[in-house]
Protein backbone atom coordinates (compact mmCIF):
# COMPACT_ATOMS: atom_id res chain seq x y z
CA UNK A 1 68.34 -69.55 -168.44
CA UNK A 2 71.06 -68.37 -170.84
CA UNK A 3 73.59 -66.33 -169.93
CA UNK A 4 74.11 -63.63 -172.21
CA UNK A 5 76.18 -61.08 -169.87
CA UNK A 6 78.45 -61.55 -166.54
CA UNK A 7 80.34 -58.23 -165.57
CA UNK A 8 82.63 -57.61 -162.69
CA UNK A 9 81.00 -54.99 -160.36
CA UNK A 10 82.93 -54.90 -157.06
CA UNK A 11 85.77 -56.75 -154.64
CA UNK A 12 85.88 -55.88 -151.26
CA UNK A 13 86.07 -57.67 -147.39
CA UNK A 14 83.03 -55.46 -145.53
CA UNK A 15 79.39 -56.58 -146.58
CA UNK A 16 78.39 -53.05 -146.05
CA UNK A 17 80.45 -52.02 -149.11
CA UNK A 18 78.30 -54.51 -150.82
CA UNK A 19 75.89 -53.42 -153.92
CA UNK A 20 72.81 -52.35 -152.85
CA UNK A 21 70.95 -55.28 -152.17
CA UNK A 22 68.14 -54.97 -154.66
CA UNK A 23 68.72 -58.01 -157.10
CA UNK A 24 68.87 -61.69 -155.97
CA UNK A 25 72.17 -62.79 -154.87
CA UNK A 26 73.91 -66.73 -154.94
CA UNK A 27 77.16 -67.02 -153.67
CA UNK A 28 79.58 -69.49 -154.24
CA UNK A 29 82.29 -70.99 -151.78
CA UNK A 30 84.08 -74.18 -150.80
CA UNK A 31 87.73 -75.53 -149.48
CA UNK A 32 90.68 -74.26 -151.37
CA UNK A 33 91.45 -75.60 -155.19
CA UNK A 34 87.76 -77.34 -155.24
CA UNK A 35 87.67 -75.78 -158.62
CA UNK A 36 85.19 -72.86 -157.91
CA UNK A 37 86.73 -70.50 -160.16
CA UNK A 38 86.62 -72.79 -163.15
CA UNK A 39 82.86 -73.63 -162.13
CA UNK A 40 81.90 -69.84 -162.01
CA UNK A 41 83.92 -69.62 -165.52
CA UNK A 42 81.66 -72.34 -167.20
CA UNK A 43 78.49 -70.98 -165.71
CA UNK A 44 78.56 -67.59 -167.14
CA UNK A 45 80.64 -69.37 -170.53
CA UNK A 46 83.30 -66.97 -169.68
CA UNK A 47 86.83 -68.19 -169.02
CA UNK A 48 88.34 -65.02 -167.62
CA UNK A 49 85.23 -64.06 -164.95
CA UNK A 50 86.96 -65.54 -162.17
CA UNK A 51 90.77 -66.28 -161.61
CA UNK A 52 92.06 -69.70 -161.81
CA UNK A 53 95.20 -70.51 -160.25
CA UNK A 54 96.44 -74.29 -159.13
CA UNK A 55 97.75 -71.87 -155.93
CA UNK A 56 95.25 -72.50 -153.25
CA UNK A 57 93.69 -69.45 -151.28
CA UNK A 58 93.67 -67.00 -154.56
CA UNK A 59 90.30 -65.35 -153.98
CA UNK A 60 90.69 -63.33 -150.82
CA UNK A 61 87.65 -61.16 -151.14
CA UNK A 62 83.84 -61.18 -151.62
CA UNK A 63 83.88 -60.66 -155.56
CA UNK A 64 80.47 -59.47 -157.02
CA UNK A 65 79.63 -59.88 -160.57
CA UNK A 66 76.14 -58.60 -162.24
CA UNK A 67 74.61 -61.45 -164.57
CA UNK A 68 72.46 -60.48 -167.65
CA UNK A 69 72.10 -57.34 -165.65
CA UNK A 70 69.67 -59.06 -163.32
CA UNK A 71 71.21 -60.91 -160.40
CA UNK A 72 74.39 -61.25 -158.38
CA UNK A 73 76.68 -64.08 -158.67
CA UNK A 74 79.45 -63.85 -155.94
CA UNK A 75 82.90 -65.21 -155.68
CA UNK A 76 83.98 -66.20 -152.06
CA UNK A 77 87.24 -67.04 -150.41
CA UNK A 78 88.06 -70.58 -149.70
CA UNK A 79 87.95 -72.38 -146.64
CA UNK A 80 90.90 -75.38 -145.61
CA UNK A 81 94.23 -75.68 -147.33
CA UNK A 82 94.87 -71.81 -148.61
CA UNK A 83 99.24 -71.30 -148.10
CA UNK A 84 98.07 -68.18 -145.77
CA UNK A 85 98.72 -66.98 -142.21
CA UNK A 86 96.37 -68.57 -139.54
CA UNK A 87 95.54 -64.38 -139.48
CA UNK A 88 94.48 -63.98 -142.47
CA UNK A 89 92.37 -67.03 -142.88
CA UNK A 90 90.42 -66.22 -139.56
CA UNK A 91 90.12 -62.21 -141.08
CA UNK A 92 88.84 -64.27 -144.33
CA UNK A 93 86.17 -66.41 -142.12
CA UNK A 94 84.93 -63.48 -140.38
CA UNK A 95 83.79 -61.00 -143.07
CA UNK A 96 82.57 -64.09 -145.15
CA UNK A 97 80.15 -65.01 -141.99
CA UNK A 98 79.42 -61.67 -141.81
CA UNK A 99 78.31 -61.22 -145.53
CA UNK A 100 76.20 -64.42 -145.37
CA UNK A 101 74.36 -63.45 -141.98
CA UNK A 102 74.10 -59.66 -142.92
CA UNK A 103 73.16 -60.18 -146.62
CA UNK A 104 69.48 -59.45 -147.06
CA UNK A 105 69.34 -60.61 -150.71
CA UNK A 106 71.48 -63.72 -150.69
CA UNK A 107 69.18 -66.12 -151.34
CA UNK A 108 71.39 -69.47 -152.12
CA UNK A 109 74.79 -70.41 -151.16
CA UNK A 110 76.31 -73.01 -153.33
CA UNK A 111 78.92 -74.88 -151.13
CA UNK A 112 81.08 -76.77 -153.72
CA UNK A 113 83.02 -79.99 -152.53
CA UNK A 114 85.49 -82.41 -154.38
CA UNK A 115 83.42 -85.35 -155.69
CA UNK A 116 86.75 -87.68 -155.70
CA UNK A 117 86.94 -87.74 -151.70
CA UNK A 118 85.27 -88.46 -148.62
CA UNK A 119 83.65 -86.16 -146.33
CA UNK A 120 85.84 -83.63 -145.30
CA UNK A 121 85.05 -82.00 -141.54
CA UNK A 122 85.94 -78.56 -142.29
CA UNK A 123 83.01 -79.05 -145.40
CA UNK A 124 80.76 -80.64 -142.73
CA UNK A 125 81.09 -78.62 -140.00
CA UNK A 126 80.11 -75.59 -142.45
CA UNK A 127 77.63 -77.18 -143.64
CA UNK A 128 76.50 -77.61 -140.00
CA UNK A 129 76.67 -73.63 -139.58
CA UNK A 130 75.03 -72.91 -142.16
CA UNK A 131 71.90 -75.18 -141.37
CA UNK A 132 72.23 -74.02 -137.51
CA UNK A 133 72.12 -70.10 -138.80
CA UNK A 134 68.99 -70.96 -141.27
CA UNK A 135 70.59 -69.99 -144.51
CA UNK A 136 69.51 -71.39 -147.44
CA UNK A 137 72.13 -73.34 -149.31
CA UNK A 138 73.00 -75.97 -152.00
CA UNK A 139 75.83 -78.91 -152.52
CA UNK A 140 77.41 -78.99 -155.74
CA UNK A 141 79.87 -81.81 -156.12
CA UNK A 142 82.64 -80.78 -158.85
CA UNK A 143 85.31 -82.58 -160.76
CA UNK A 144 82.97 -85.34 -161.18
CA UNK A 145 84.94 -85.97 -164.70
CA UNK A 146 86.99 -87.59 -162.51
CA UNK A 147 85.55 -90.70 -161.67
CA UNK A 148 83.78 -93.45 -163.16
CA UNK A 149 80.17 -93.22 -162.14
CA UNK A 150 80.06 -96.16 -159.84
CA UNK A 151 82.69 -94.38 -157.76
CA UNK A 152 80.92 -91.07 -157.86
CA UNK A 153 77.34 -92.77 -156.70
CA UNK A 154 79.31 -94.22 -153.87
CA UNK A 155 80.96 -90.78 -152.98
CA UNK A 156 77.76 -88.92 -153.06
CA UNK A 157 76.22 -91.47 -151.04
CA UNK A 158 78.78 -90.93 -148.26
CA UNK A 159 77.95 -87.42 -147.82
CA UNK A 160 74.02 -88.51 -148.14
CA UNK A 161 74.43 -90.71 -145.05
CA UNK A 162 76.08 -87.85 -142.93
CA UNK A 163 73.77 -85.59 -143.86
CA UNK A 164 70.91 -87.47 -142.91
CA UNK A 165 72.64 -88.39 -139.33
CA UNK A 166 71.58 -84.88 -138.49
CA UNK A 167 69.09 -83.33 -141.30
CA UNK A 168 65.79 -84.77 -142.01
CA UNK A 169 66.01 -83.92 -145.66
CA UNK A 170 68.84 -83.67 -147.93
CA UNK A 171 69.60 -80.30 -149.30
CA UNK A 172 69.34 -79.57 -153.07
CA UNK A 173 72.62 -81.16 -154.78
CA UNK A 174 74.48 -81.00 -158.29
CA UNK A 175 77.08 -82.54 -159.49
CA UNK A 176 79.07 -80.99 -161.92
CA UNK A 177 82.24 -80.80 -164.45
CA UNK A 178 83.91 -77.83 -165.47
CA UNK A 179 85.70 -79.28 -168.82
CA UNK A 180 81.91 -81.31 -169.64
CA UNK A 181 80.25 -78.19 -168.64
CA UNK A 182 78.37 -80.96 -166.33
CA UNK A 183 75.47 -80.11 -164.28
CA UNK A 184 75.95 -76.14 -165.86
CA UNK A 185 71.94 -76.36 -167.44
CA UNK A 186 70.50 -77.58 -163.56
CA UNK A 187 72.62 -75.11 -161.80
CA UNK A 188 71.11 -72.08 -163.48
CA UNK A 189 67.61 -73.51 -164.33
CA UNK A 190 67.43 -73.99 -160.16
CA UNK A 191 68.67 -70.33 -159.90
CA UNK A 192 66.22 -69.33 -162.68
CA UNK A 193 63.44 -70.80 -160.63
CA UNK A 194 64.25 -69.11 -157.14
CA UNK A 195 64.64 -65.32 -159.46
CA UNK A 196 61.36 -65.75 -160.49
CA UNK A 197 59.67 -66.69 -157.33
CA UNK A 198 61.35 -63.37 -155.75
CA UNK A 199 60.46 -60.80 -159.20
């Protein structure tokens, strides 16, 4: 799949205010600074799509954007170390649990984690949720610029091992580099795949 247009359609915190849901929809989400906006940016080869900021907690609403007219690629708050009230980051965890249990057309959620560390439990234990609520999901491990691949391998295998404490198959994973534009052709192919199984 190439991406030939990514347009901003809507921001808001209620699911209902949502576009209608007649297009497929993969979100993206993970813990604060993971680098989701830069991975959004080199998906859709547009560095202004989705704010970047080295301030944790930036994106504090559902953010909808229309790709090549045909599906919905959607920007979540983060989860862990945002510099907000313990208000505002429960407000942020309920409407996003909302959208993903309410959203009819949502058919992947990429959960993004730091390759350079170890399994984090805020990561795991949404991870946990979303396998407990049945919702379709992905791992994509970013930054992994960042490491030689000996260290990655060993990373990845950490999570592997967790997972399969509790899950008898691993889910679908990437790894990925925003500044390589690493794992960018797998991440859309995958989402390619899924859009035509659902047209």
């Amino acid at each position: 799949m190439e991406i030939l247009s990514a347009e901003f359609v809507i921001s808001n915190t209620d699911y209902n205010k949502c576009p209608k849901p007649d297009k497929p929809e993969y979100a993206f989400i993970g813990r604060s600074n993971v680098g989701k906006s830069s991975l959004i940016n080199m998906l859709t080869n547009n560095k202004g799509l989705a704010k970047v900021s080295g301030q944790p907690g930036k994106t504090q609403t559902i953010n909808h954007f229309i790709i090549n007219k045909e599906w919905y690629l959607v920007d979540l708050p983060g989860f862990g170390f945002a510099k907000a009230s313990k208000k505002s980051r429960e407000e942020w965890e309920k409407f996003v649990r909302q959208y993903m249990l309410n959203r009819e057309n949502l058919y992947c959620i990429f959960v993004l984690v730091d390759s350079r560390i170890k399994p984090q439990k805020n990561d795991m234990d949404f991870i946990r949720w979303l396998g407990q609520n049945r919702l379709s999901f992905a791992i994509v491990f970013t930054k992994g610029d960042k490491l030689k691949s000996n260290e990655l391998k060993k990373n990845i295998a950490l999570y592997e091992t967790e997972l399969l404490e509790e899950w008898e198959e691993l889910p679908k994973c990437f790894v990925t580099s925003a500044t390589q534009k690493r794992g960018k052709y797998e991440i859309l192919e995958f989402i390619d795949t899924i859009n035509k199984g659902v047209s």
